[in-house]
Structures are given as structure tokens and as C-alpha cells.
C-alpha atoms as a PDB file:
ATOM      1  CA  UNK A   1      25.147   7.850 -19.619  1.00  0.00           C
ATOM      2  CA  UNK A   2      23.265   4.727 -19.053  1.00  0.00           C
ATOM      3  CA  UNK A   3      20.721   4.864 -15.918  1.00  0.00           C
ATOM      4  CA  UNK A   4      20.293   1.745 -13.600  1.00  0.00           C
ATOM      5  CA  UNK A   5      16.367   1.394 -13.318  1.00  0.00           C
ATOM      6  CA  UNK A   6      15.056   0.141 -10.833  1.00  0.00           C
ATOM      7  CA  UNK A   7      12.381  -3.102 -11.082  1.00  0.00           C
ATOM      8  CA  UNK A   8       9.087  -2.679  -9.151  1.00  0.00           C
ATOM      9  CA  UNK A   9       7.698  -5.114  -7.019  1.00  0.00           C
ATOM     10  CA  UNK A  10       6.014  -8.055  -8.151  1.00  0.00           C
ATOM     11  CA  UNK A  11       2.417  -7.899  -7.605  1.00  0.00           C
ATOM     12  CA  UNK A  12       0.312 -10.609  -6.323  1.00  0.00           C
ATOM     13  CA  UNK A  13      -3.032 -10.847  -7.260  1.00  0.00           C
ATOM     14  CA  UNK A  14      -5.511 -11.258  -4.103  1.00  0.00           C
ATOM     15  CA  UNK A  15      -9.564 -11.447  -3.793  1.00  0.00           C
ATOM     16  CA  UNK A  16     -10.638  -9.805  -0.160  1.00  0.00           C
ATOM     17  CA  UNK A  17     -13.794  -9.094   1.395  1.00  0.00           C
ATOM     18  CA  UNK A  18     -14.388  -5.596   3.188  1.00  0.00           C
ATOM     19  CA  UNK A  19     -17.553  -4.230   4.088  1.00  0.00           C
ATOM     20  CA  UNK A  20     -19.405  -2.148   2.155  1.00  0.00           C
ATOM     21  CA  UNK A  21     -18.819   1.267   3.686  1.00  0.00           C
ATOM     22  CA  UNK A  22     -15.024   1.331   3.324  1.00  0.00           C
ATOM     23  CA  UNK A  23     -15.447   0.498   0.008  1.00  0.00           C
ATOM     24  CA  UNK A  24     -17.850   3.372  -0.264  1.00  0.00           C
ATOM     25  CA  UNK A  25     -14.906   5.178   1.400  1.00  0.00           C
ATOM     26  CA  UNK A  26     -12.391   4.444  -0.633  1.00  0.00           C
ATOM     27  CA  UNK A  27     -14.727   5.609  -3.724  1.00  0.00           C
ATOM     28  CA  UNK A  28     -14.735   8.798  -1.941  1.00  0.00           C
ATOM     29  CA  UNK A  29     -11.129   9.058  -1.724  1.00  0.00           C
ATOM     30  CA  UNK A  30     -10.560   8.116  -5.048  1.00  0.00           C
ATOM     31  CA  UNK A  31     -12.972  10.782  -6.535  1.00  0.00           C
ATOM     32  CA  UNK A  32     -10.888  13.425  -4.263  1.00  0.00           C
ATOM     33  CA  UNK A  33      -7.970  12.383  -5.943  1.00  0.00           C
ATOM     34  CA  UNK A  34      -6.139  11.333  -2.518  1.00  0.00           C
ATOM     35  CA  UNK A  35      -5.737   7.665  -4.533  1.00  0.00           C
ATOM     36  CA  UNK A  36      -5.604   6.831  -7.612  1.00  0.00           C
ATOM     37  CA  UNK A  37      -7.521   3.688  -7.066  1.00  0.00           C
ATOM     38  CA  UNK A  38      -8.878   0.822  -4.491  1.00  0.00           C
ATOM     39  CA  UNK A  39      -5.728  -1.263  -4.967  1.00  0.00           C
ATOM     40  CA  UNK A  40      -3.557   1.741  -3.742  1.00  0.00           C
ATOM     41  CA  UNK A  41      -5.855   2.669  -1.150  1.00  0.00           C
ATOM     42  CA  UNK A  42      -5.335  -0.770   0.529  1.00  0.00           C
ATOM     43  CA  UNK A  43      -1.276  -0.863  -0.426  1.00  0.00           C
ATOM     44  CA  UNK A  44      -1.308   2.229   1.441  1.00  0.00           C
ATOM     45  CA  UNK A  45      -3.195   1.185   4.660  1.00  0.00           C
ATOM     46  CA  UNK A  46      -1.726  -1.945   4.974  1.00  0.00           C
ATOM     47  CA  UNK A  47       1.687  -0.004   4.460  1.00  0.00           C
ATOM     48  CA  UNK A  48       0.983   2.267   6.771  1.00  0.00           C
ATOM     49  CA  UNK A  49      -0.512  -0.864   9.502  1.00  0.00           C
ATOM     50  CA  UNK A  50       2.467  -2.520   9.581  1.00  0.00           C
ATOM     51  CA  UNK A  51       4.730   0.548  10.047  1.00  0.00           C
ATOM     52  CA  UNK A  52       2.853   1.643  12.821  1.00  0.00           C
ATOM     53  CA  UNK A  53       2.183  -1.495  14.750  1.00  0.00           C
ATOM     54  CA  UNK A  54       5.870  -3.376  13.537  1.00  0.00           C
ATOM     55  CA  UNK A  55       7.857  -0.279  13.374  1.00  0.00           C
ATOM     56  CA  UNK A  56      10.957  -2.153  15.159  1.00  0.00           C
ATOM     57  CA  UNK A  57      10.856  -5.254  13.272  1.00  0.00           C
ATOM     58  CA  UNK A  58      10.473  -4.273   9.178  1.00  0.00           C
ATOM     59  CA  UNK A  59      13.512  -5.479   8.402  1.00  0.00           C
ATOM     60  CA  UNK A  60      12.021  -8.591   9.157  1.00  0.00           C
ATOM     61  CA  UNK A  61       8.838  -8.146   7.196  1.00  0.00           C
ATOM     62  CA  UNK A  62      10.975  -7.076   4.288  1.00  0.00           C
ATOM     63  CA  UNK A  63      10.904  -3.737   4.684  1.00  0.00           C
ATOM     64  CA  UNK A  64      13.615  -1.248   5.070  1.00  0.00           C
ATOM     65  CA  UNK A  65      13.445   1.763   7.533  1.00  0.00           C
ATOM     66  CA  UNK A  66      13.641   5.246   6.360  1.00  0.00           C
ATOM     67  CA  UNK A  67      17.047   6.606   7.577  1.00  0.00           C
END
């Protein structure tokens, strides 16, 4: 039985600036193992922005709703 696998999203490589406190932060969380690292810590904010604030419109973002 052959499984269908499923391809990940393509990453994009980005350079941002945030102060130094959420960095410090996100060190924090990252020691607590809540993430395993800065680049998922942001995924997962950002994720978790757009849901929040664009809720009605993520199909247009590219997102899919949870059913």
C-alpha cells in the first residue's frame, strides 16, 4: 500500500528586526520547550495574527478554515 505524502510548504527566507525583549522572550519559550525555535515562534504568531484579525477572509490569504 503506497501512501500519498504530502509536500510541505516552501519556505522563504526573510531578515526582520524585533526588539530585543521579544527576542529575549522567545529564548524563554524555547528553553521551556513551548517552541522548538525562533522561526516557529514567529510562524506561530503570525499564524495565529492573521486568524484572529482575518478570520472571515483566509481563504483569501491562502488559508483554509478548520471545518
Amino acid at each position: 500500500m503506497t501512501e500519498i505524502k504530502k509536500k510541505k510548504p516552501r519556505m522563504v527566507n526573510i531578515t526582520i528586526n524585533i526588539p530585543h525583549i521579544y527576542d529575549e522572550n522567545i529564548h524563554k519559550l524555547i528553553d521551556m520547550k513551548i517552541v522548538p525555535s525562533r522561526s516557529e515562534a514567529i510562524r506561530i504568531a503570525l499564524r495565529e495574527y492573521l486568524q484572529d484579525e482575518y478570520d472571515e477572509t483566509l481563504e483569501l490569504l491562502g488559508y483554509f478554515k478548520k471545518k
